[in-house]
C-alpha atoms as a PDB file:
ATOM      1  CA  UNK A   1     -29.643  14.439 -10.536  1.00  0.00           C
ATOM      2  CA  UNK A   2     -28.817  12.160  -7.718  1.00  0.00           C
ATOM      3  CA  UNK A   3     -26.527  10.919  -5.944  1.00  0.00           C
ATOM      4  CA  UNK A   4     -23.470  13.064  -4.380  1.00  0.00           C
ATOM      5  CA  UNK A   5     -22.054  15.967  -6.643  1.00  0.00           C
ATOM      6  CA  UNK A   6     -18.744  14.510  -7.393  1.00  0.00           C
ATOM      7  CA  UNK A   7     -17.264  17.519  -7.138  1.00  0.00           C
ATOM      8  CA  UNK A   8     -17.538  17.660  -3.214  1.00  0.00           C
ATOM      9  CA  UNK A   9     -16.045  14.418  -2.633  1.00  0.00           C
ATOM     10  CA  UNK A  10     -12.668  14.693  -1.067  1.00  0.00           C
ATOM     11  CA  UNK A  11      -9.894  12.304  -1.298  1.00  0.00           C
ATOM     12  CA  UNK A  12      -9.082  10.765   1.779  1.00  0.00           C
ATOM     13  CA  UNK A  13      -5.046  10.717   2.869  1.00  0.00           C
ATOM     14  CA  UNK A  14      -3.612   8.916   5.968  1.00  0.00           C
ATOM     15  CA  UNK A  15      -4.180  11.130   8.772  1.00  0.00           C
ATOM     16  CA  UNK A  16      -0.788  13.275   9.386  1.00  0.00           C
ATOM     17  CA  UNK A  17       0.477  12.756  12.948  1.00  0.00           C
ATOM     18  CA  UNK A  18      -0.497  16.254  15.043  1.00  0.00           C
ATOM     19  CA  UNK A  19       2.009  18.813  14.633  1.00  0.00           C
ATOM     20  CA  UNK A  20       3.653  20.879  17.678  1.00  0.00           C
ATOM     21  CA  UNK A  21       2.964  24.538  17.594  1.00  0.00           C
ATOM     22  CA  UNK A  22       4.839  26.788  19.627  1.00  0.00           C
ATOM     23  CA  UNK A  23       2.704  28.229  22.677  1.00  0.00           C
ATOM     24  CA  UNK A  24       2.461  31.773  22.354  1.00  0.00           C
ATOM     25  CA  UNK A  25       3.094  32.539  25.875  1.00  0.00           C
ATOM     26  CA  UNK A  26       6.090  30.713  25.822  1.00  0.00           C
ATOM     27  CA  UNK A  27       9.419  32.094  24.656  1.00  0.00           C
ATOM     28  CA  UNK A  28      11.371  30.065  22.007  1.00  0.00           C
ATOM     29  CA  UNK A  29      14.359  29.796  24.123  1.00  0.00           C
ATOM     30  CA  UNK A  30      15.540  26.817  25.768  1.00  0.00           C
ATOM     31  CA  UNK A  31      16.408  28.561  29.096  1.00  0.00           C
ATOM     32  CA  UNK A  32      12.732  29.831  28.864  1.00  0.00           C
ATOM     33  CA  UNK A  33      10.889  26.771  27.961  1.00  0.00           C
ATOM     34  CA  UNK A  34      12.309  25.287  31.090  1.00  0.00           C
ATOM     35  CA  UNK A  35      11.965  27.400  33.416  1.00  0.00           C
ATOM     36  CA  UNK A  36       8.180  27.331  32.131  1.00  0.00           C
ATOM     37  CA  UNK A  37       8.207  23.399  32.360  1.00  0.00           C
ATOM     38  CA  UNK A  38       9.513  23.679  36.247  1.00  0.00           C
ATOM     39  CA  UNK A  39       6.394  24.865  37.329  1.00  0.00           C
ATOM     40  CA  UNK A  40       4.789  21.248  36.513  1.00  0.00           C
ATOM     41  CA  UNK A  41       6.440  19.659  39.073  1.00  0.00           C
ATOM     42  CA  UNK A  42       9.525  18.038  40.480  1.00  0.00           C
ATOM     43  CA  UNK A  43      10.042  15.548  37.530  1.00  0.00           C
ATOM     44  CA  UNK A  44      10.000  18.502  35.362  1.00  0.00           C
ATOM     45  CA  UNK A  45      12.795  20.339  36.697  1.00  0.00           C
ATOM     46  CA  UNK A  46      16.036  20.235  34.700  1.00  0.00           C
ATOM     47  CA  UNK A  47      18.667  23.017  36.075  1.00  0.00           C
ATOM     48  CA  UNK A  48      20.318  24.981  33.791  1.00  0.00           C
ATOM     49  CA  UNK A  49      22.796  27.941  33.668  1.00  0.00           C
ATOM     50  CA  UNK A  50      26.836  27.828  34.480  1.00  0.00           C
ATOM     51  CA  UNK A  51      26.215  27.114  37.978  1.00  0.00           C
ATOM     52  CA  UNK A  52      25.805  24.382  39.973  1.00  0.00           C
ATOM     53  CA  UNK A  53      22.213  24.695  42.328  1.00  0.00           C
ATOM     54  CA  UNK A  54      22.591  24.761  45.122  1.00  0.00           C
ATOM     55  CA  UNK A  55      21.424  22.564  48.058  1.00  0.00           C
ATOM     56  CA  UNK A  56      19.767  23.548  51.150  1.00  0.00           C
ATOM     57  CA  UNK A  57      22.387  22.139  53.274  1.00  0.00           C
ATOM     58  CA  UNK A  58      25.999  21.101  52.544  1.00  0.00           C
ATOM     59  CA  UNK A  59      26.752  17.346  52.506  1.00  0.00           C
ATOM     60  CA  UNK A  60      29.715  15.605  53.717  1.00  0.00           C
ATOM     61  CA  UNK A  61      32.782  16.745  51.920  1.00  0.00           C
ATOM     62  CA  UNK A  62      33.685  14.284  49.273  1.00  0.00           C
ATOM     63  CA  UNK A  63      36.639  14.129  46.491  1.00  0.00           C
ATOM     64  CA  UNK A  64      35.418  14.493  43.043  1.00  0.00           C
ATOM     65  CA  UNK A  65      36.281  12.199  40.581  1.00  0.00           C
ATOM     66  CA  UNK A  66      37.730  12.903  36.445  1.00  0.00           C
ATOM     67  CA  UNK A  67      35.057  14.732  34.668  1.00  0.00           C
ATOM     68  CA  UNK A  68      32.796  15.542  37.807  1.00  0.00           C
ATOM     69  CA  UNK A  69      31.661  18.580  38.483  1.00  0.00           C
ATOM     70  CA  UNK A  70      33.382  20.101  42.175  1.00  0.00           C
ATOM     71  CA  UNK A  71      31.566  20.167  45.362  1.00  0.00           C
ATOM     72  CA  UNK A  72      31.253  23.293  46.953  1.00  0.00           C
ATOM     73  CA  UNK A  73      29.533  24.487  50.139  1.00  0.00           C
ATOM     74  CA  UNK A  74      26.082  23.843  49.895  1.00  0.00           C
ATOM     75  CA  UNK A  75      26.176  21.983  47.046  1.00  0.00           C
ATOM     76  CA  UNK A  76      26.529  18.204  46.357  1.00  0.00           C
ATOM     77  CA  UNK A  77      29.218  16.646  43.102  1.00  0.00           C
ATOM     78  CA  UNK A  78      27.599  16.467  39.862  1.00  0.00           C
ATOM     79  CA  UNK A  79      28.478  13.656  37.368  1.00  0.00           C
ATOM     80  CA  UNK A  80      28.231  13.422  33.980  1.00  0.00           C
ATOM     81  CA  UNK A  81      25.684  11.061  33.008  1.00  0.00           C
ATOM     82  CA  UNK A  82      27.975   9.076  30.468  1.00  0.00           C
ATOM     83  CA  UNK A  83      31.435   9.670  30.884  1.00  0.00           C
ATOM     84  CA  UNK A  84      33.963   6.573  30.828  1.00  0.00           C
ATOM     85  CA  UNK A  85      36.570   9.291  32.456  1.00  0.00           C
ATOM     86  CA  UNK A  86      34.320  10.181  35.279  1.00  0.00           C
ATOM     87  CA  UNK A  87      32.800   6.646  36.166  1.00  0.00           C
ATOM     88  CA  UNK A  88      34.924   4.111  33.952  1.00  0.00           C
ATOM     89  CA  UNK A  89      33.050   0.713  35.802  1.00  0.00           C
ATOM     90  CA  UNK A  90      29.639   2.766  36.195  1.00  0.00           C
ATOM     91  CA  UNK A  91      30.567   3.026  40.150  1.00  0.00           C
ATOM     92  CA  UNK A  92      28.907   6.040  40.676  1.00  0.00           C
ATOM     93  CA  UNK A  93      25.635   4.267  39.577  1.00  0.00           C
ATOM     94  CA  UNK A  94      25.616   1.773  41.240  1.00  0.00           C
ATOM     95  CA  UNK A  95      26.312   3.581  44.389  1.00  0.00           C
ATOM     96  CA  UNK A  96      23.803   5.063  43.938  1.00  0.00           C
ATOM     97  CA  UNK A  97      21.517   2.667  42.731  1.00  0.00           C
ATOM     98  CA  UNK A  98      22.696   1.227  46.194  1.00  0.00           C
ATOM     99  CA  UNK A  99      21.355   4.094  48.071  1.00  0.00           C
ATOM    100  CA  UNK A 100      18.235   4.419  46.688  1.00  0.00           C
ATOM    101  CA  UNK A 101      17.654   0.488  47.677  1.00  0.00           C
ATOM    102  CA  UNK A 102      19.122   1.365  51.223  1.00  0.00           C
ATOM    103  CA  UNK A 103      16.139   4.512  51.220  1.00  0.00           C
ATOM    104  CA  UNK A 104      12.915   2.320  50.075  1.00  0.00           C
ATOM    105  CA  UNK A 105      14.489  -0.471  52.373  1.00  0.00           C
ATOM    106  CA  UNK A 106      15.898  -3.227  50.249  1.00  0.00           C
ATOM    107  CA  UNK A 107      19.182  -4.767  50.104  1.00  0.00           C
ATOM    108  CA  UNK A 108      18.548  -6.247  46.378  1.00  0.00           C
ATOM    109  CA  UNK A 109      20.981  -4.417  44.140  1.00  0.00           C
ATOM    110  CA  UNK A 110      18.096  -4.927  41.206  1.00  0.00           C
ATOM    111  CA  UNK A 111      15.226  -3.535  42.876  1.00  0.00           C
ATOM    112  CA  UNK A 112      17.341  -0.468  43.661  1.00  0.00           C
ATOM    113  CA  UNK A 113      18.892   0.072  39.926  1.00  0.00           C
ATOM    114  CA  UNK A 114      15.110  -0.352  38.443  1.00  0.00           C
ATOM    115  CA  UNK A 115      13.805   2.121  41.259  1.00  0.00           C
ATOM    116  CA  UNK A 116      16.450   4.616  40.298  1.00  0.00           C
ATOM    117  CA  UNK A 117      16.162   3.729  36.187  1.00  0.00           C
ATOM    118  CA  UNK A 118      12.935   4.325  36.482  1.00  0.00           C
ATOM    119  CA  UNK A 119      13.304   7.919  38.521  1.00  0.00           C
ATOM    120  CA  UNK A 120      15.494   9.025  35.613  1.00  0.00           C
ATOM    121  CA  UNK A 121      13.337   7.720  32.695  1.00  0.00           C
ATOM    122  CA  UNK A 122      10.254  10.162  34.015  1.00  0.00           C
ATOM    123  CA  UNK A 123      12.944  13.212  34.448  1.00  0.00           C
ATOM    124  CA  UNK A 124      14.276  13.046  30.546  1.00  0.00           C
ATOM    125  CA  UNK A 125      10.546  11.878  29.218  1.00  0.00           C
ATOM    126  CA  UNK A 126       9.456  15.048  31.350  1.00  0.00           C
ATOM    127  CA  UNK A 127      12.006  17.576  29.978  1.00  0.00           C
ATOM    128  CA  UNK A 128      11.714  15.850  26.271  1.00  0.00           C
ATOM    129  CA  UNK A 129       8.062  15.541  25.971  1.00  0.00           C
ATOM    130  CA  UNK A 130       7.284  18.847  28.152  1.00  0.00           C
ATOM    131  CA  UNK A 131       9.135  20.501  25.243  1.00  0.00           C
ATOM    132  CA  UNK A 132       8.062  19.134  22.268  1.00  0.00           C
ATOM    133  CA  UNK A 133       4.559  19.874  23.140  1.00  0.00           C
ATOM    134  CA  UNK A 134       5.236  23.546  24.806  1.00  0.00           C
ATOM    135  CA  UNK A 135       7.748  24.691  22.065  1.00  0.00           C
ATOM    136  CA  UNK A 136       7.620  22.135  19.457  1.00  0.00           C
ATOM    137  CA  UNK A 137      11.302  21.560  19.765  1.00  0.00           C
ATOM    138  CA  UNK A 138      13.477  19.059  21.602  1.00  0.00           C
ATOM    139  CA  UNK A 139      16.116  19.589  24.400  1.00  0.00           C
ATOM    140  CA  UNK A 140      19.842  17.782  23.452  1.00  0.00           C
ATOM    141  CA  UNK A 141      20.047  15.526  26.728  1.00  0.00           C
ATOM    142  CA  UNK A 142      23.379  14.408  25.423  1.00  0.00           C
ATOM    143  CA  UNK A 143      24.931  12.403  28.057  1.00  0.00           C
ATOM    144  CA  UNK A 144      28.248  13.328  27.570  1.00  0.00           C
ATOM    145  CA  UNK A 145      26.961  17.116  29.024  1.00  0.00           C
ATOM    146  CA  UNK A 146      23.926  16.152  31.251  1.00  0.00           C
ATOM    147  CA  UNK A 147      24.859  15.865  34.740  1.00  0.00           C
ATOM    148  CA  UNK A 148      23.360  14.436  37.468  1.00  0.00           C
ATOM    149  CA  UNK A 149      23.392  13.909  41.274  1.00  0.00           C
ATOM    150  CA  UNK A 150      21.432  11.886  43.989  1.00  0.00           C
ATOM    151  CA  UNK A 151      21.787  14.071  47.293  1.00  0.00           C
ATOM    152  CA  UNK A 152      22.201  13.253  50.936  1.00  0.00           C
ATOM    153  CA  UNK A 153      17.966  12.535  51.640  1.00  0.00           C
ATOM    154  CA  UNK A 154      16.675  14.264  48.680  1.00  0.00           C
ATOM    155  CA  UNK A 155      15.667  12.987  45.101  1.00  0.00           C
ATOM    156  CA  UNK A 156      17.821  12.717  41.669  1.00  0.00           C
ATOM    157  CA  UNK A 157      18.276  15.770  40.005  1.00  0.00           C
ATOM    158  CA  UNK A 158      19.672  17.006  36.701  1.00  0.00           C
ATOM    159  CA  UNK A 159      21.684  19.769  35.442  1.00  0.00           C
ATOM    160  CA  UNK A 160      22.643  20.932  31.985  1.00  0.00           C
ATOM    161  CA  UNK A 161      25.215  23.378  31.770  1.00  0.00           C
ATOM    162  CA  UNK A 162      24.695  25.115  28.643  1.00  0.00           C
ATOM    163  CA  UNK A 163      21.598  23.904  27.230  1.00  0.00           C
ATOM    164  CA  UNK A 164      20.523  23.734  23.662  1.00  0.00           C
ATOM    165  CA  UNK A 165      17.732  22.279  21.192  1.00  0.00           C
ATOM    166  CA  UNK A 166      18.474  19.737  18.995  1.00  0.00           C
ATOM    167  CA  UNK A 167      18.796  21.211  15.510  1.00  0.00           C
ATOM    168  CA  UNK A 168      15.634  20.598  12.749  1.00  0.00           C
ATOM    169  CA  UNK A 169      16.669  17.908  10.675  1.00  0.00           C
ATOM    170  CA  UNK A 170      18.429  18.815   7.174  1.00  0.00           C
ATOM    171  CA  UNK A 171      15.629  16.313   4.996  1.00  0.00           C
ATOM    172  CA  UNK A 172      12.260  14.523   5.400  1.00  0.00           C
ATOM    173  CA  UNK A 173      14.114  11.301   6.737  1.00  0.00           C
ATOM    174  CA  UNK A 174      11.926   9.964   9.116  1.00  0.00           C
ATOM    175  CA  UNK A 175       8.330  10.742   8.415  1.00  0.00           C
ATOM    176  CA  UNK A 176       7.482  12.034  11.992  1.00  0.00           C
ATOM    177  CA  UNK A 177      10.476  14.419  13.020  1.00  0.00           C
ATOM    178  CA  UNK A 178       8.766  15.200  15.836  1.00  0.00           C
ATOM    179  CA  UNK A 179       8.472  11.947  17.852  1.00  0.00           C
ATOM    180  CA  UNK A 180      11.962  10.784  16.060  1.00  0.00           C
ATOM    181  CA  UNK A 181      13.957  13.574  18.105  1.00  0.00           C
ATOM    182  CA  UNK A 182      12.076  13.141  21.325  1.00  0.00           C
ATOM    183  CA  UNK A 183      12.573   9.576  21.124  1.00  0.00           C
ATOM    184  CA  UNK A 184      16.027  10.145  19.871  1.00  0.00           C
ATOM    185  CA  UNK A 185      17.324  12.558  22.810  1.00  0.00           C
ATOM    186  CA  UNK A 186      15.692   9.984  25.234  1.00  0.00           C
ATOM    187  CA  UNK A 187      17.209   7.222  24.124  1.00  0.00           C
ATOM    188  CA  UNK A 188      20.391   8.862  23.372  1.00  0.00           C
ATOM    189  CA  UNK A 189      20.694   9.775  27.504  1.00  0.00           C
ATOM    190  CA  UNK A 190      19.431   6.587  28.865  1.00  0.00           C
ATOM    191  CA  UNK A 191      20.415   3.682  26.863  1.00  0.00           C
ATOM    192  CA  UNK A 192      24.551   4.101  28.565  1.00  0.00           C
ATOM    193  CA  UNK A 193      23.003   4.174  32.005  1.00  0.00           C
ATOM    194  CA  UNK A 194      20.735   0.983  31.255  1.00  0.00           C
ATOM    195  CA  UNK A 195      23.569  -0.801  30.811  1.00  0.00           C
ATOM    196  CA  UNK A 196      25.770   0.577  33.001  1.00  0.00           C
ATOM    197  CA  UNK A 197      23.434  -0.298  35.705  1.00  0.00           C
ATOM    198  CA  UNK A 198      22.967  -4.170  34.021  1.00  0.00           C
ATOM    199  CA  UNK A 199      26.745  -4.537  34.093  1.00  0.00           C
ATOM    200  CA  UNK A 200      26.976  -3.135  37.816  1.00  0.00           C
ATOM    201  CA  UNK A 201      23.488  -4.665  39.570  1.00  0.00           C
ATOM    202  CA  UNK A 202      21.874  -7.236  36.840  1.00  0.00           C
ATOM    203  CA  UNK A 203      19.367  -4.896  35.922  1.00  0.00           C
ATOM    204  CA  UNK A 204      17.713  -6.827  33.213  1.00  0.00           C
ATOM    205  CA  UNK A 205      16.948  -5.100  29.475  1.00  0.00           C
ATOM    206  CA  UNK A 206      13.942  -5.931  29.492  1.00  0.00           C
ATOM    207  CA  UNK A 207      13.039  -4.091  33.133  1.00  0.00           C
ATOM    208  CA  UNK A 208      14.892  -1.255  31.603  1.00  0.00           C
ATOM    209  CA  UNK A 209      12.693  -0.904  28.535  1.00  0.00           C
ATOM    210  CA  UNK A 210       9.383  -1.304  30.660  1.00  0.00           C
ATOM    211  CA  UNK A 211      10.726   1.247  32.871  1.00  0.00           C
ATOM    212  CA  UNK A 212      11.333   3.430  30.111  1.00  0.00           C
ATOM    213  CA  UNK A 213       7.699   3.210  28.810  1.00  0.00           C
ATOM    214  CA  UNK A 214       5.740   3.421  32.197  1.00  0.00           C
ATOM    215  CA  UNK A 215       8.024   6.625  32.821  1.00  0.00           C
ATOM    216  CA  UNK A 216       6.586   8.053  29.663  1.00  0.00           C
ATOM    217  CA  UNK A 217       3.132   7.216  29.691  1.00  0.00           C
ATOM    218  CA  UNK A 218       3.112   8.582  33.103  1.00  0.00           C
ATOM    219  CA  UNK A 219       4.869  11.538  31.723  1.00  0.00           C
ATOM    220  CA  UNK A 220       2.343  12.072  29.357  1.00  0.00           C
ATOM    221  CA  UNK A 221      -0.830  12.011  32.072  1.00  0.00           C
ATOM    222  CA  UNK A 222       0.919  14.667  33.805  1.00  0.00           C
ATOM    223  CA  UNK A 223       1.699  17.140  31.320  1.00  0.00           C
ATOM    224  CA  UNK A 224      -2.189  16.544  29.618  1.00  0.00           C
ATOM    225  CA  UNK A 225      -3.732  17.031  33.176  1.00  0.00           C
ATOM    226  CA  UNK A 226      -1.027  20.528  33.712  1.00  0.00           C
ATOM    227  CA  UNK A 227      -1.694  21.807  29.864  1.00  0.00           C
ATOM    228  CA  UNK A 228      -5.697  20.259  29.171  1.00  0.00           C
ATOM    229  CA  UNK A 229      -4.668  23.163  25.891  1.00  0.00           C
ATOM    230  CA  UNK A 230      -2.065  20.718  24.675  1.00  0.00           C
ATOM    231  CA  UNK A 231      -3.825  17.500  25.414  1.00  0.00           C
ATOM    232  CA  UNK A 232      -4.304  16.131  21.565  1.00  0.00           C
ATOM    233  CA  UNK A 233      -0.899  16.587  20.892  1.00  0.00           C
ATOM    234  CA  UNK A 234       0.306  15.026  23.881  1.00  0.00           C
ATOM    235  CA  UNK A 235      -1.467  11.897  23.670  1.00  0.00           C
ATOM    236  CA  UNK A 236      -0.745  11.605  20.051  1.00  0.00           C
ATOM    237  CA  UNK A 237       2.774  12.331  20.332  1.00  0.00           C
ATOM    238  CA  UNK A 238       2.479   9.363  23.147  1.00  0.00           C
ATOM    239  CA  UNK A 239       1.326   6.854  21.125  1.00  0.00           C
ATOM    240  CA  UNK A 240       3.483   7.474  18.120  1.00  0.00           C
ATOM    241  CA  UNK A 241       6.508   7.327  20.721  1.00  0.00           C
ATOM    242  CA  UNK A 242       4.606   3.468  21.831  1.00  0.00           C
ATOM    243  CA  UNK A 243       4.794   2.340  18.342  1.00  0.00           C
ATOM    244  CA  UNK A 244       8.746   3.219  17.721  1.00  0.00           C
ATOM    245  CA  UNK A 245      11.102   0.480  18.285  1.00  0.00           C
ATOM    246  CA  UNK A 246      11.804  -1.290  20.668  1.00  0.00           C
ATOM    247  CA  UNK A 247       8.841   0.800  22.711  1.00  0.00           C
ATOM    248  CA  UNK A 248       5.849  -0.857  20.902  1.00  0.00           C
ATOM    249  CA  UNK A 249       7.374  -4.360  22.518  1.00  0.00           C
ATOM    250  CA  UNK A 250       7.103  -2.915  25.739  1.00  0.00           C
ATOM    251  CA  UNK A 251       3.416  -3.366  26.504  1.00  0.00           C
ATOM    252  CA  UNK A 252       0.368  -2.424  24.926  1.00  0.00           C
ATOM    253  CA  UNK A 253      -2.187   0.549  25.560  1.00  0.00           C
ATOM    254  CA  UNK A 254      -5.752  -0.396  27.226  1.00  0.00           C
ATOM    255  CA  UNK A 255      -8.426   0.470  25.749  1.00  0.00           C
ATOM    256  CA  UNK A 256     -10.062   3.996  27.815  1.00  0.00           C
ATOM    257  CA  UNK A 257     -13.629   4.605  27.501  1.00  0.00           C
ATOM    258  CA  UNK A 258     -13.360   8.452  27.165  1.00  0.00           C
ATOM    259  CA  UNK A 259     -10.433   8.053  24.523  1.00  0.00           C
ATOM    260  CA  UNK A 260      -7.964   8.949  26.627  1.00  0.00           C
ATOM    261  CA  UNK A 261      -4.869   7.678  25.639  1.00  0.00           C
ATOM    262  CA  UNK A 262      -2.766   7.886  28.943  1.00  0.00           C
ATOM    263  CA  UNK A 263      -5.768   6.120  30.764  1.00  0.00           C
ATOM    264  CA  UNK A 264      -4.292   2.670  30.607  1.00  0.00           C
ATOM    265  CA  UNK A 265      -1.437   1.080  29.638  1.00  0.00           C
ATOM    266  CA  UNK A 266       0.134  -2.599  30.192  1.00  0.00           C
ATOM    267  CA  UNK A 267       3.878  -3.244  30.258  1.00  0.00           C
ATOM    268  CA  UNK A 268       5.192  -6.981  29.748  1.00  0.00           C
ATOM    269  CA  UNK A 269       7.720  -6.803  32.586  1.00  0.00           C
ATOM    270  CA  UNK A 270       8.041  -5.569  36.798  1.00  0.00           C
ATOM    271  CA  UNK A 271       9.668  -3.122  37.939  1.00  0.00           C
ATOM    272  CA  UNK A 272      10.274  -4.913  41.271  1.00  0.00           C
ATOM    273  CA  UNK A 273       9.057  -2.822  43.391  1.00  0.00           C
ATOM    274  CA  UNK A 274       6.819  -5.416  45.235  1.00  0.00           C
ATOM    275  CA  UNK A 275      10.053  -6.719  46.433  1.00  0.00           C
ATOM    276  CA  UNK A 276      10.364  -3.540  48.681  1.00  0.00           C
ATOM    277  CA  UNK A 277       8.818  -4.637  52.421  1.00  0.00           C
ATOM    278  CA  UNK A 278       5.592  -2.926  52.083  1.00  0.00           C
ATOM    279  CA  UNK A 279       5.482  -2.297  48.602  1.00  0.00           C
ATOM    280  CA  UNK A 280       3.118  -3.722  46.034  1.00  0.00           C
ATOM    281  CA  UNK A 281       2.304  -3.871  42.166  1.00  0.00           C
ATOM    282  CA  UNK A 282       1.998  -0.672  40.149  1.00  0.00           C
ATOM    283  CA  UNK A 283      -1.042  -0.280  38.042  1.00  0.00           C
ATOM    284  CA  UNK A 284       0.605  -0.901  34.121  1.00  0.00           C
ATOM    285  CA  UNK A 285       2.609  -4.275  35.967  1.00  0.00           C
ATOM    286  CA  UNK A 286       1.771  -7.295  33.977  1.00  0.00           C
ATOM    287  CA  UNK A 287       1.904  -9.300  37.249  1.00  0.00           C
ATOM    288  CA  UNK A 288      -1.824  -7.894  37.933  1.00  0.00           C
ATOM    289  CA  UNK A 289      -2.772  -9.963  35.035  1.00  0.00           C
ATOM    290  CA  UNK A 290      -1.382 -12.771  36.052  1.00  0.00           C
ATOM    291  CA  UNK A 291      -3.075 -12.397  39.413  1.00  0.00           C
ATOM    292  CA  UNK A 292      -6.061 -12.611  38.040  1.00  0.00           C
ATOM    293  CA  UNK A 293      -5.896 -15.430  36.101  1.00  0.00           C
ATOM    294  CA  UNK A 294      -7.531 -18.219  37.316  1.00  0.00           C
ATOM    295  CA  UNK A 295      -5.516 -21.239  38.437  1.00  0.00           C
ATOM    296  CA  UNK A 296      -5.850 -24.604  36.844  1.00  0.00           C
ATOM    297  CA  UNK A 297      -7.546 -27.192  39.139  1.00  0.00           C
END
């Protein structure tokens, strides 16, 4: 007989996105998982525990606000990272959207809130996605109990109290769980300061959202290059985050001849940053395309 035995054909089903396993040498905890994510680097750090960390030297003394967290010595005021009590006109924000423009040396109130938008995007992708793919479960980064602070000289940082994974989901509702809480917990902590910071500085929605992707693909080179183990899921767990709405109108991933899917990506807005004296374009800006295109004669 020829021909192929029809008994070894297989049916063919749509490829199932890549599932998170838990890494062995990492305990299920949250506390655990980031303590273990830390060790990445800075944009991975997310404090945790009852106390407030510490700084290395006090700052001026200041007068905490509703809902903020108290200064003490050798420590800096933490603020909750959504709280209409604690920063009812999103002052706090944009003061200190104002400070990081004052640090990179530019007086534009919108080149400041992106800068600082964009800082905070890579921290929650970081502690999200650094998660999923080293535990297979997602932090809860509500905003209502995430705090932050921006220092005297040093960089943003976060702090969560008491924190806590977002429970499984009770039914198959979305058909990748996995990408729908990451996405979810993101979203869920950023969207209030987005606009918070358009109200206060301008910052336009659709800077926001390119910010939000370039954080996360940049995310995701980071934690494949720190865990080469956990690379597949990473970059899948990337580009099924791409295609959710509104990410997939963001910008569009290159095309990278070794497959890799962090190796390019495009975004359809600026961040501003060539507006900083000195600065230039990053490498996803869409103004490097338009560089390059040749000018009608």
């Amino acid at each position: 007989m020829t021909g192929t035995d029809p008994r070894r054909r297989r049916p063919r089903f749509p490829r199932r996105p890549a599932r998170a396993r838990r890494d062995p040498d990492t305990p299920a905890g949250p506390g655990p998982v980031l303590d273990r994510l830390a060790a990445i680097g800075p944009h991975f750090v997310l404090h945790h525990g009852p106390d407030a960390p510490l700084l290395p030297s006090p700052p001026p003394a200041t007068t905490p606000g509703p809902g903020t967290e108290a200064a003490t010595p050798g420590t800096a005021a933490f603020h909750p990272l959504a709280d209409p009590r604690a920063d009812p006109r999103g002052a706090l924000l944009a003061g200190a959207a104002a400070d990081t423009g004052r640090r990179i040396g530019t007086p534009d109130p919108r080149v400041g809130a992106s800068t600082l938008h964009l800082g905070l995007s890579a921290r929650l992708w970081s502690v999200a996605l650094g998660c999923a793919v080293l535990a297979g479960r997602v932090p809860d980064l509500d905003p209502h109990r995430l705090r932050w602070r921006l220092p005297p000289g040093g960089s943003l940082e976060l702090w969560l109290p008491a924190p806590r994974f977002l429970p499984d989901p009770p039914g198959p509702a979305d058909p990748d769980p996995l990408a729908a809480a990451v996405h979810h917990t993101v979203r869920t902590a950023l969207d209030p300061v987005a606009g918070a910071l358009r109200a206060a500085t301008g910052l336009s929605p659709r800077i926001a959202l390119g910010n939000t992707a370039s954080a996360l693909v940049g995310t995701a080179r980071v934690l494949r290059a720190a865990r080469p183990d956990r690379a597949e899921l990473t970059g899948s767990l990337l580009l099924r985050l791409l295609a959710r709405p509104p990410l997939d109108t963001a910008g569009r991933v290159l095309p990278d001849p070794d497959g890799d899917p962090t190796g390019g990506y495009l975004r359809r807005s600026c961040c501003l940053y060539y507006r900083v004296p000195g600065g230039g374009t990053c490498g996803d800006c869409v103004l490097n395309t338009r560089a390059r295109r040749p000018r009608p004669r």
